[in-house]
C-alpha atoms as a PDB file:
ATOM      1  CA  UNK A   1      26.926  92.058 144.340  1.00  0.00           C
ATOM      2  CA  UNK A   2      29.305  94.404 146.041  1.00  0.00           C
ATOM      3  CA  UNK A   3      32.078  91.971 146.507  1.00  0.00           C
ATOM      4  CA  UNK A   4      31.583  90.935 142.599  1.00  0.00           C
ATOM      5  CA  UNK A   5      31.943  94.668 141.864  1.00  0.00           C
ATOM      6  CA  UNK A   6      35.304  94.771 143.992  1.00  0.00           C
ATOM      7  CA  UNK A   7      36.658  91.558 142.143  1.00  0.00           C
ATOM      8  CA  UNK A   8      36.335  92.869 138.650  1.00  0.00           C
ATOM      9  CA  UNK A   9      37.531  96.285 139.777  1.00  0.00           C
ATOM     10  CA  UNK A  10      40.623  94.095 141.379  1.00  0.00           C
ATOM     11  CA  UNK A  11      40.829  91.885 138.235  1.00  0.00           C
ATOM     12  CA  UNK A  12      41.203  95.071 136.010  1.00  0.00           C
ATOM     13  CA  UNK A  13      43.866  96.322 138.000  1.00  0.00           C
ATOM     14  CA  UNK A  14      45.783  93.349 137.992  1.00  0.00           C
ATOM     15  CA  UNK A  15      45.179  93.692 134.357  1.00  0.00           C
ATOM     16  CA  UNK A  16      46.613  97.148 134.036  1.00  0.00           C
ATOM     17  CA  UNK A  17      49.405  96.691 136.010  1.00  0.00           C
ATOM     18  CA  UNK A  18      50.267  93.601 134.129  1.00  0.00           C
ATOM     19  CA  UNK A  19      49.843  95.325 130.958  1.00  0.00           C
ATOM     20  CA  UNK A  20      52.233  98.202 132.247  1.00  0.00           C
ATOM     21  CA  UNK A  21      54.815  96.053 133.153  1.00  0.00           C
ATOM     22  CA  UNK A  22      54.518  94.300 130.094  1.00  0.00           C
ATOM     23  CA  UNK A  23      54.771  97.482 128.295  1.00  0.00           C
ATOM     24  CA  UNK A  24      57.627  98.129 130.140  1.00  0.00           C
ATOM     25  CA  UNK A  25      59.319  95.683 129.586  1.00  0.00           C
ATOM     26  CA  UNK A  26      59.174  95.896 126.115  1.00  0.00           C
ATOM     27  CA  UNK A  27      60.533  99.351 126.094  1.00  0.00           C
ATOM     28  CA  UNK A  28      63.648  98.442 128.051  1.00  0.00           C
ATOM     29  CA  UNK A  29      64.150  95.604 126.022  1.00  0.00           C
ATOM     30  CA  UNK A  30      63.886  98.057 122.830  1.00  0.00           C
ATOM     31  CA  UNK A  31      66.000 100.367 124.234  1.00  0.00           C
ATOM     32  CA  UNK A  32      68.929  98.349 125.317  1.00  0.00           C
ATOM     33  CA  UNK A  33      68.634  96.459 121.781  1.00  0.00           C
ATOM     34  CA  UNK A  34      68.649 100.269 120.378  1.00  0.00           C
ATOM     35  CA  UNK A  35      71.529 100.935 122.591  1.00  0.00           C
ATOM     36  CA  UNK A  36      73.446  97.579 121.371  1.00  0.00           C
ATOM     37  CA  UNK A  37      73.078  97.872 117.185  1.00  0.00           C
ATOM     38  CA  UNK A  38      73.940 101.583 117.805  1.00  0.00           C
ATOM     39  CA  UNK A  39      77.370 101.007 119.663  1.00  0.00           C
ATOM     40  CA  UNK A  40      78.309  98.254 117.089  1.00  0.00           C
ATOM     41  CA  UNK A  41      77.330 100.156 114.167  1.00  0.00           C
ATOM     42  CA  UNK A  42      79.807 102.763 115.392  1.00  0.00           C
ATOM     43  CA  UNK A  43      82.461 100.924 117.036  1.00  0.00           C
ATOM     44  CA  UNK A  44      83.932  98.480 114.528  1.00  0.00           C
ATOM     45  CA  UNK A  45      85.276  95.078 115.420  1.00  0.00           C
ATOM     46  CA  UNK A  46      89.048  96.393 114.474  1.00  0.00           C
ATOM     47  CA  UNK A  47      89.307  99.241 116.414  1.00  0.00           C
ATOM     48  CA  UNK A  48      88.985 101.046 119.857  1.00  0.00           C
ATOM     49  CA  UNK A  49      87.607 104.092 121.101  1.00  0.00           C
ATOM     50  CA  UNK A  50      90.167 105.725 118.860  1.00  0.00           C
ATOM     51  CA  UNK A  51      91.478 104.226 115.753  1.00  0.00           C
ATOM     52  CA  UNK A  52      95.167 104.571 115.740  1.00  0.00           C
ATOM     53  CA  UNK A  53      97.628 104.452 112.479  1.00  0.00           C
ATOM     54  CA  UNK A  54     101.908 104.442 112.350  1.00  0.00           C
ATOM     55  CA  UNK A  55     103.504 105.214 109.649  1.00  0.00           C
ATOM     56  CA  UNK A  56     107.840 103.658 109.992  1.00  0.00           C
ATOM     57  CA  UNK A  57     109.854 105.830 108.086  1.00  0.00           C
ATOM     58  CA  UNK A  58     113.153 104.442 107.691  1.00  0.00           C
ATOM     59  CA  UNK A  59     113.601 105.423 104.492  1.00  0.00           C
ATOM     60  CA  UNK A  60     113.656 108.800 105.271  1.00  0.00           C
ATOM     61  CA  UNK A  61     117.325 108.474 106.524  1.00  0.00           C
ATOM     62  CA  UNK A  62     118.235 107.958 102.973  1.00  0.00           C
ATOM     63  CA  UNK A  63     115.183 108.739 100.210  1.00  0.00           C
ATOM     64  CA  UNK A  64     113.210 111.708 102.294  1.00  0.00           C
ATOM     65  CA  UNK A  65     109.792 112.972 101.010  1.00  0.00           C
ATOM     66  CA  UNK A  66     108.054 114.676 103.190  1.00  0.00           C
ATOM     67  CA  UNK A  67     104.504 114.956 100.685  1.00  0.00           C
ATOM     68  CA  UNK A  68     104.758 111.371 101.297  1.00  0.00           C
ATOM     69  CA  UNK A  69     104.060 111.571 104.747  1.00  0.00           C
ATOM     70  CA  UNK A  70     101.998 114.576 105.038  1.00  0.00           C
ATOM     71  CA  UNK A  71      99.702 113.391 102.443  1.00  0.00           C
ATOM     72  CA  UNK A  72      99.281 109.734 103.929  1.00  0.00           C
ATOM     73  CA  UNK A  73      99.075 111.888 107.391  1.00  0.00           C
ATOM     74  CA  UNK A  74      96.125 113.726 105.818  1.00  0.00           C
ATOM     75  CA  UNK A  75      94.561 110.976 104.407  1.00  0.00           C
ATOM     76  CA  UNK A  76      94.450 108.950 107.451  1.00  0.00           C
ATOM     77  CA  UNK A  77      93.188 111.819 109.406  1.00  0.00           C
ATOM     78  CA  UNK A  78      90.452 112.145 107.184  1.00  0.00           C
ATOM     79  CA  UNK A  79      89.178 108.835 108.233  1.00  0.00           C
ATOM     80  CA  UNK A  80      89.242 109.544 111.912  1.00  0.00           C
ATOM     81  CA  UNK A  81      92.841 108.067 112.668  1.00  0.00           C
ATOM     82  CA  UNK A  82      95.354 109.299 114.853  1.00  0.00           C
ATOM     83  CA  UNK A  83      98.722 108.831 112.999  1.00  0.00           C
ATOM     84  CA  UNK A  84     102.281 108.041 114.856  1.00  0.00           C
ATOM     85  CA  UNK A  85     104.837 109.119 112.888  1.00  0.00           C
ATOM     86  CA  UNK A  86     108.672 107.013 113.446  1.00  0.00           C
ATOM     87  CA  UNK A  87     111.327 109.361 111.325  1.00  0.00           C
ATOM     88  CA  UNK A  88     114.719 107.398 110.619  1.00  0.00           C
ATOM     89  CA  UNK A  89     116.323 106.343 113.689  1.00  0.00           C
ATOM     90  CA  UNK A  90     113.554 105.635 115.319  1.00  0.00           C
ATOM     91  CA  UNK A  91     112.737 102.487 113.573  1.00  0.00           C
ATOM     92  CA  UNK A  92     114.423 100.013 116.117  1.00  0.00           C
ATOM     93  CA  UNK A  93     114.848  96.765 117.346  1.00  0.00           C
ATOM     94  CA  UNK A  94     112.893  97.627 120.016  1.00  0.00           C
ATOM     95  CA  UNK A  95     110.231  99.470 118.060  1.00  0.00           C
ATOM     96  CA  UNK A  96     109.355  96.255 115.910  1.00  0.00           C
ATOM     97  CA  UNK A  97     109.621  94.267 119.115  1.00  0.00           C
ATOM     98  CA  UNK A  98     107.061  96.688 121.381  1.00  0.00           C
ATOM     99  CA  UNK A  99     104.727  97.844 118.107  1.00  0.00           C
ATOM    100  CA  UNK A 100     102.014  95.312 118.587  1.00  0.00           C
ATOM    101  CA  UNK A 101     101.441  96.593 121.837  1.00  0.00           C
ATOM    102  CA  UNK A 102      99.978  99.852 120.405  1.00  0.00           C
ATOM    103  CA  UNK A 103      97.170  99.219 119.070  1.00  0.00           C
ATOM    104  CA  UNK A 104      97.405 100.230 115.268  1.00  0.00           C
ATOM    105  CA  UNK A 105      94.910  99.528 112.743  1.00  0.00           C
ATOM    106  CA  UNK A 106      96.832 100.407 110.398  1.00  0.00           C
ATOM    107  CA  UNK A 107     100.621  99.886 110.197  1.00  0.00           C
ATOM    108  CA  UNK A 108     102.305 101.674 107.041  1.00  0.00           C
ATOM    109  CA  UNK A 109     106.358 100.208 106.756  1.00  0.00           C
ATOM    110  CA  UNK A 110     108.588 102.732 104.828  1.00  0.00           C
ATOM    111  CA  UNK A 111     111.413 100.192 105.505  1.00  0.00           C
ATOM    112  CA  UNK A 112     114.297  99.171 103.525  1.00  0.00           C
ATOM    113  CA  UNK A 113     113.516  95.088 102.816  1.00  0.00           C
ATOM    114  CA  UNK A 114     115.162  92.404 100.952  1.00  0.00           C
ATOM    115  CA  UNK A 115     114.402  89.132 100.429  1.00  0.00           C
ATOM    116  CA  UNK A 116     117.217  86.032 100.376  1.00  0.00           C
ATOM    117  CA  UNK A 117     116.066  83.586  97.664  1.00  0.00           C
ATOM    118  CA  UNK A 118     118.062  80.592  98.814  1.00  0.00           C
ATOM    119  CA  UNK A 119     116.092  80.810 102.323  1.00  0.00           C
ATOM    120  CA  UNK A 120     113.084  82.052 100.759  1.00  0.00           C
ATOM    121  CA  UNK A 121     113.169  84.573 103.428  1.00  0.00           C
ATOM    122  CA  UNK A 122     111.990  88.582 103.354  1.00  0.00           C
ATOM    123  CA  UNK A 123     114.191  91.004 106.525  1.00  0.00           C
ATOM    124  CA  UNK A 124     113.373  94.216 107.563  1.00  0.00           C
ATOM    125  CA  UNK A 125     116.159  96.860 108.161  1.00  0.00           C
ATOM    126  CA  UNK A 126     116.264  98.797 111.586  1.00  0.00           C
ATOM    127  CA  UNK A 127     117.907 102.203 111.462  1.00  0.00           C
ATOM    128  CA  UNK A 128     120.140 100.450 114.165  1.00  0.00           C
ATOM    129  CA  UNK A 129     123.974  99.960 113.704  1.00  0.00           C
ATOM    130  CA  UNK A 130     125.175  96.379 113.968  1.00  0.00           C
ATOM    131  CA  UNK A 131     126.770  95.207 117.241  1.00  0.00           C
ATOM    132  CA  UNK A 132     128.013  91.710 117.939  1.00  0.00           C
ATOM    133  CA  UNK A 133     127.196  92.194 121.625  1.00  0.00           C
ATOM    134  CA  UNK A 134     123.758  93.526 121.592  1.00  0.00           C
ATOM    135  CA  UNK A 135     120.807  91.504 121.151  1.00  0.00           C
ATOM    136  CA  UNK A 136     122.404  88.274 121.869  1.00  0.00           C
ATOM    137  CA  UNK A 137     119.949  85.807 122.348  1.00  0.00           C
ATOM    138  CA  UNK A 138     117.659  87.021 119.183  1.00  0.00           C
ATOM    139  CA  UNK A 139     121.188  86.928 116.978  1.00  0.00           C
ATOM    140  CA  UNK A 140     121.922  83.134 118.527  1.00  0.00           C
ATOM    141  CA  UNK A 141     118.206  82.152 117.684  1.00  0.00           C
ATOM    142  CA  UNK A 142     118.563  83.517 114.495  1.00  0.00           C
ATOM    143  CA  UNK A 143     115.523  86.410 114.925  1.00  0.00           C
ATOM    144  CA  UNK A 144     118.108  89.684 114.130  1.00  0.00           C
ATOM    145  CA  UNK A 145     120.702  89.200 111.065  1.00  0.00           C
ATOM    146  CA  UNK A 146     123.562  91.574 109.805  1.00  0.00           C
ATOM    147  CA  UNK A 147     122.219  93.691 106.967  1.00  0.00           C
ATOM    148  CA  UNK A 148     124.070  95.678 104.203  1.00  0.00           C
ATOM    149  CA  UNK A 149     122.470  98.909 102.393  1.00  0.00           C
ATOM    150  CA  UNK A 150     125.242 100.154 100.574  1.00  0.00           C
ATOM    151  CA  UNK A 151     128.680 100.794  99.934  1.00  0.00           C
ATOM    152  CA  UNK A 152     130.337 103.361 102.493  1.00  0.00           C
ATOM    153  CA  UNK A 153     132.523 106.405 100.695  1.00  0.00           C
ATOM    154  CA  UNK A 154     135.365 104.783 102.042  1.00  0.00           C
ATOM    155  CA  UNK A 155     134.648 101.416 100.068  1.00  0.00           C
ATOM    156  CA  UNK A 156     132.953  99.613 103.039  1.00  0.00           C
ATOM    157  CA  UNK A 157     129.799  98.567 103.707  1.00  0.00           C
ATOM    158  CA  UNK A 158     127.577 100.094 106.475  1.00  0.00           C
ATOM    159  CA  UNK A 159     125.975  97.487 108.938  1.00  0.00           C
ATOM    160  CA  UNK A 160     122.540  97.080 110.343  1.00  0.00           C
ATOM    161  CA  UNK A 161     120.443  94.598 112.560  1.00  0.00           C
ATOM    162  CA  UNK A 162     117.871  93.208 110.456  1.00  0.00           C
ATOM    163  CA  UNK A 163     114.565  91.331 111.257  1.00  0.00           C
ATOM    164  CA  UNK A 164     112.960  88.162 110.149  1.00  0.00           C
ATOM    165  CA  UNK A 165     110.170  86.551 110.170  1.00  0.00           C
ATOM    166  CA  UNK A 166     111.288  84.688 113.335  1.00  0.00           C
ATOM    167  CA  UNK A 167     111.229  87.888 115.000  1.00  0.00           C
ATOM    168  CA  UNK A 168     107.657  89.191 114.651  1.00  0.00           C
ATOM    169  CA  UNK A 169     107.039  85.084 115.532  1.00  0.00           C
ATOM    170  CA  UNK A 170     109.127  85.009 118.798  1.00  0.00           C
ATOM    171  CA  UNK A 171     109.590  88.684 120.165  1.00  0.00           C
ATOM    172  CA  UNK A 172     107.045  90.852 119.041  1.00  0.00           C
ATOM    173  CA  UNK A 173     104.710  91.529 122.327  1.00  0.00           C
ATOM    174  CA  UNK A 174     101.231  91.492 122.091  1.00  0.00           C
ATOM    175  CA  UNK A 175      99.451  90.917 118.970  1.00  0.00           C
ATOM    176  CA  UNK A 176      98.191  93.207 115.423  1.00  0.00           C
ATOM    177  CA  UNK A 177      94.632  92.692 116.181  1.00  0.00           C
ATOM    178  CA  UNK A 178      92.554  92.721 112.811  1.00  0.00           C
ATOM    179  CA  UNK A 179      95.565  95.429 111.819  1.00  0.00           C
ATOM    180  CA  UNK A 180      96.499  95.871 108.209  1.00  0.00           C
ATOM    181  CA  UNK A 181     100.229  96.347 107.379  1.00  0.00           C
ATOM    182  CA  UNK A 182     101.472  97.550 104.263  1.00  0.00           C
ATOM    183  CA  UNK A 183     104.937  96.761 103.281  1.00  0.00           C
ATOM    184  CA  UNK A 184     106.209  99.495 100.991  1.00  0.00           C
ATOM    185  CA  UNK A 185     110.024  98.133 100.509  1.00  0.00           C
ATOM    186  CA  UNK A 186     111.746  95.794  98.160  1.00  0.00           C
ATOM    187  CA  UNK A 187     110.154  92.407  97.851  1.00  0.00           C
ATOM    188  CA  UNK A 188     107.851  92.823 100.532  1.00  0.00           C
ATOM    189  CA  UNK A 189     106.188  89.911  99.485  1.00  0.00           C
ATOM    190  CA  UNK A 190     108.734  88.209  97.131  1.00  0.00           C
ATOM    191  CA  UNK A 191     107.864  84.924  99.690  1.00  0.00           C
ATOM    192  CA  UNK A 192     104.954  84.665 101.668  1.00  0.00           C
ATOM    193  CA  UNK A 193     107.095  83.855 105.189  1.00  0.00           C
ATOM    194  CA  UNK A 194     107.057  87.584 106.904  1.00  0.00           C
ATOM    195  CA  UNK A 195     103.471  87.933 105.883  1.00  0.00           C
ATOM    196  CA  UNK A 196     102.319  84.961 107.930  1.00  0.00           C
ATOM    197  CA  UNK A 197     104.125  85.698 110.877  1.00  0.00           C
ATOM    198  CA  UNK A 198     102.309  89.166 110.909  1.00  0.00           C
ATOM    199  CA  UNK A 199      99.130  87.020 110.084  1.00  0.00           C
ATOM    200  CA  UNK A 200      99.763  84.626 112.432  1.00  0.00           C
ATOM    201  CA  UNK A 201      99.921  87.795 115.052  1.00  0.00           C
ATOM    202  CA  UNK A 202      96.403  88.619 114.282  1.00  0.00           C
ATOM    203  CA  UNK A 203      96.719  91.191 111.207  1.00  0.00           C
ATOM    204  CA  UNK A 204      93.794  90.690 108.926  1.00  0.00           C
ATOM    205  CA  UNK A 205      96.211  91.245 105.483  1.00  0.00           C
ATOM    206  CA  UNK A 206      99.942  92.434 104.914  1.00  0.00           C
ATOM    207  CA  UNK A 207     100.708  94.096 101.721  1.00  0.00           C
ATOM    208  CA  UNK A 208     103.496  94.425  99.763  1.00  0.00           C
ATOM    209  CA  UNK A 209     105.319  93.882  96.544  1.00  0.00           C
ATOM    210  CA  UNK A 210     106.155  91.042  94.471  1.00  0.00           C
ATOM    211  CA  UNK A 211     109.858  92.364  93.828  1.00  0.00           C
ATOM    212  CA  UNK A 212     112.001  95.366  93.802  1.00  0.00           C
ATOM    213  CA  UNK A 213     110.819  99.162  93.394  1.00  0.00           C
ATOM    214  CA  UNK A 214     111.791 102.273  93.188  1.00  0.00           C
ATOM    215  CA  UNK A 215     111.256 104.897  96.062  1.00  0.00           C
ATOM    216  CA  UNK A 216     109.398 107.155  93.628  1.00  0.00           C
ATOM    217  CA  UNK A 217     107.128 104.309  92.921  1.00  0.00           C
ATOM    218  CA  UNK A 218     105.846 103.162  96.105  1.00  0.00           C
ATOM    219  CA  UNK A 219     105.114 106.259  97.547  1.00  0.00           C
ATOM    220  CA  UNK A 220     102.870 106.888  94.797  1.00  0.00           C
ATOM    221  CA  UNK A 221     100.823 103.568  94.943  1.00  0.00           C
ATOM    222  CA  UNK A 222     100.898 104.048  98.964  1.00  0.00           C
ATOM    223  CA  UNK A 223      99.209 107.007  98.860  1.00  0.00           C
ATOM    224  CA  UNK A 224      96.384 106.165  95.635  1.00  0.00           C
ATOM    225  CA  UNK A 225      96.293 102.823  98.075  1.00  0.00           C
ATOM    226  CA  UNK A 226      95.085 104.288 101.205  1.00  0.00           C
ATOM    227  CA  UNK A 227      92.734 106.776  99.139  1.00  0.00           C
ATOM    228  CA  UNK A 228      90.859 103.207  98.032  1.00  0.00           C
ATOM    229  CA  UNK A 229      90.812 101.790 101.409  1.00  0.00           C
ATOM    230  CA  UNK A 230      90.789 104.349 103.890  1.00  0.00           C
ATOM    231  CA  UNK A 231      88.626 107.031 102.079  1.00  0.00           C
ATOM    232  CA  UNK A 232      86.769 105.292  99.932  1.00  0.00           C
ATOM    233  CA  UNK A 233      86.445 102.364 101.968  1.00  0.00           C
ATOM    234  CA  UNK A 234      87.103  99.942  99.461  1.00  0.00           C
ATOM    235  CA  UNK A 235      87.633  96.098 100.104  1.00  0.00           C
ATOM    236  CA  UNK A 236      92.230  95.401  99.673  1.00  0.00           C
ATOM    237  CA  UNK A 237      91.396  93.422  96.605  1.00  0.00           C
ATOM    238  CA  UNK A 238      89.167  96.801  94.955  1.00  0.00           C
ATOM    239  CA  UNK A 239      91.859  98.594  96.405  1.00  0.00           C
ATOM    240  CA  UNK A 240      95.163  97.338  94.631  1.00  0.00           C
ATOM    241  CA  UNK A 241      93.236  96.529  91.644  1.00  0.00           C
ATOM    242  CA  UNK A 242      92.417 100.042  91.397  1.00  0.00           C
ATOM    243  CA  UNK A 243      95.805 101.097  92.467  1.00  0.00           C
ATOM    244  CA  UNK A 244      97.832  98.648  89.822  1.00  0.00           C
ATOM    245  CA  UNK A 245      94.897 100.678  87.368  1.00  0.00           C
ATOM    246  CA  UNK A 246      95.660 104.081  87.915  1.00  0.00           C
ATOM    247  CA  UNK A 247      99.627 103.525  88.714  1.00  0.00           C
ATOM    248  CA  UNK A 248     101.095 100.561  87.256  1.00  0.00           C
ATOM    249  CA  UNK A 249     103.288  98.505  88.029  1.00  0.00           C
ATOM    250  CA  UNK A 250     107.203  99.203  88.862  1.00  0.00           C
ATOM    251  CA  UNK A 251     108.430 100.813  85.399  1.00  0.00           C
ATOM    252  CA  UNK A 252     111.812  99.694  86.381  1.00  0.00           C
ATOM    253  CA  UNK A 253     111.261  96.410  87.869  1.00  0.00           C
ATOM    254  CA  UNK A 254     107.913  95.256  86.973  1.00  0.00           C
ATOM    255  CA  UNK A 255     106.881  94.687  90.578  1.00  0.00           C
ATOM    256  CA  UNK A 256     103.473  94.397  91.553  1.00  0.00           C
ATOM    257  CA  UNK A 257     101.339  95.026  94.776  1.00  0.00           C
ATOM    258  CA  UNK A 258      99.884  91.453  96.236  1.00  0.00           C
ATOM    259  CA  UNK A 259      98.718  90.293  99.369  1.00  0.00           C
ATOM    260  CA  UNK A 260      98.189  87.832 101.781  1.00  0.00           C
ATOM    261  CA  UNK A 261      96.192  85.841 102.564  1.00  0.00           C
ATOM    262  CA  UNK A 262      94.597  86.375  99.646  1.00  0.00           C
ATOM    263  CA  UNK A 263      90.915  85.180 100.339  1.00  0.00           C
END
């Protein structure tokens, strides 16, 4: 009888202890599943520990506005980014060629752009003067151009290096991770080819316009853009529909805000 009594007190302590790990178990399980939906609900897919934004101001060296960028500043801020700011001659060669390597989320170009119709082709301006001895392997592969703003006062033309699309493609280190880039200068997206080389670097969508605008006029749709997508968290189709809504299109050119890809 004794040694019965002994094997059923054994038998209910193997019981409890199994029943203890299993409970155990369970609650490590829980917790490191806890611990998992908790870090990805709070650390997107597109970002880091910090979310990073950089606004390009080239345009600064010739159409200032300083609301411009300390309300786009703000705005960003208000959605937990850190913003680097690039005034004027700043925006380099070497700037577009290192920028992938920072990590932006958001990449916001106040660039002078044109786009050449019989190459179907959109180019960035640098703020860099044009030299026939720098940069000579990108200029023999065709990556940097010459670029002309505008007329000098002594009846010349002042000359700049220029990017294409073969640029971003070729010499741009690193990659835009999930990054979205908005183009704010003249036909932006007037062809489709500098959009795909930023896609094809890993952005998620590159915005820009359709054809020429005014200064005025893109800083205002930049800024009611960002309010829909950054602080209201709006999808970038909600977000230049509203935007086109509440703004318009160019009143001098017509232009329009698109994007790509567009799915």
């Amino acid at each position: 009888m004794k040694s019965k009594v002994r094997e059923r007190k054994k038998g209910r302590r193997r019981t409890g202890l199994a029943i203890l790990v299993a409970v155990l178990i369970v609650s490590v399980s829980a917790l490191f599943i806890h611990s998992m939906l908790n870090q990805l609900s709070t650390n997107p897919v597109n970002s880091s520990s910090e979310r990073k934004a950089a606004i390009l101001d080239h345009l600064s060296l010739t159409m200032p506005n300083q609301t411009f960028v300390d309300t786009a500043t703000s705005i960003l801020q208000q959605a937990g980014y850190s913003v680097d700011y690039y005034q004027g001659e700043k925006v380099t060669v070497d700037l577009f060629r290192n920028l992938p390597t920072y990590g932006y989320s958001i990449v916001i170009l106040r660039v002078h752009s044109g786009a050449n119709a019989d190459l179907k082709a959109v180019g960035f301006f640098t703020a860099e003067p044009y030299s026939t001895t720098k940069y000579l392997y990108e200029q023999l592969d065709g990556q940097l151009v010459k670029i002309y703003y505008n007329a000098t006062s002594d009846g010349g033309n002042q000359e700049y290096f220029g990017i294409n699309k073969n640029f971003i493609e070729k010499s741009a280190k690193g990659t835009f991770p999930n990054a979205t880039i908005i183009m704010m200068g003249c036909e932006g997206l007037a062809f489709p080819d500098m959009a795909k080389a930023f896609v094809g670097k890993g952005a998620k969508v590159y915005v820009g316009w359709s054809g020429p605008v005014s200064g005025s006029h893109t800083d205002e749709a930049t800024i009611c853009l960002l309010q829909h997508l950054v602080l209201k968290n709006e999808t970038i189709r909600q977000g230049i529909e509203n935007t086109i809504r509440e703004v318009g299109t160019d009143p001098a050119y017509q232009s329009q805000l698109v994007y790509y890809p567009s799915e």
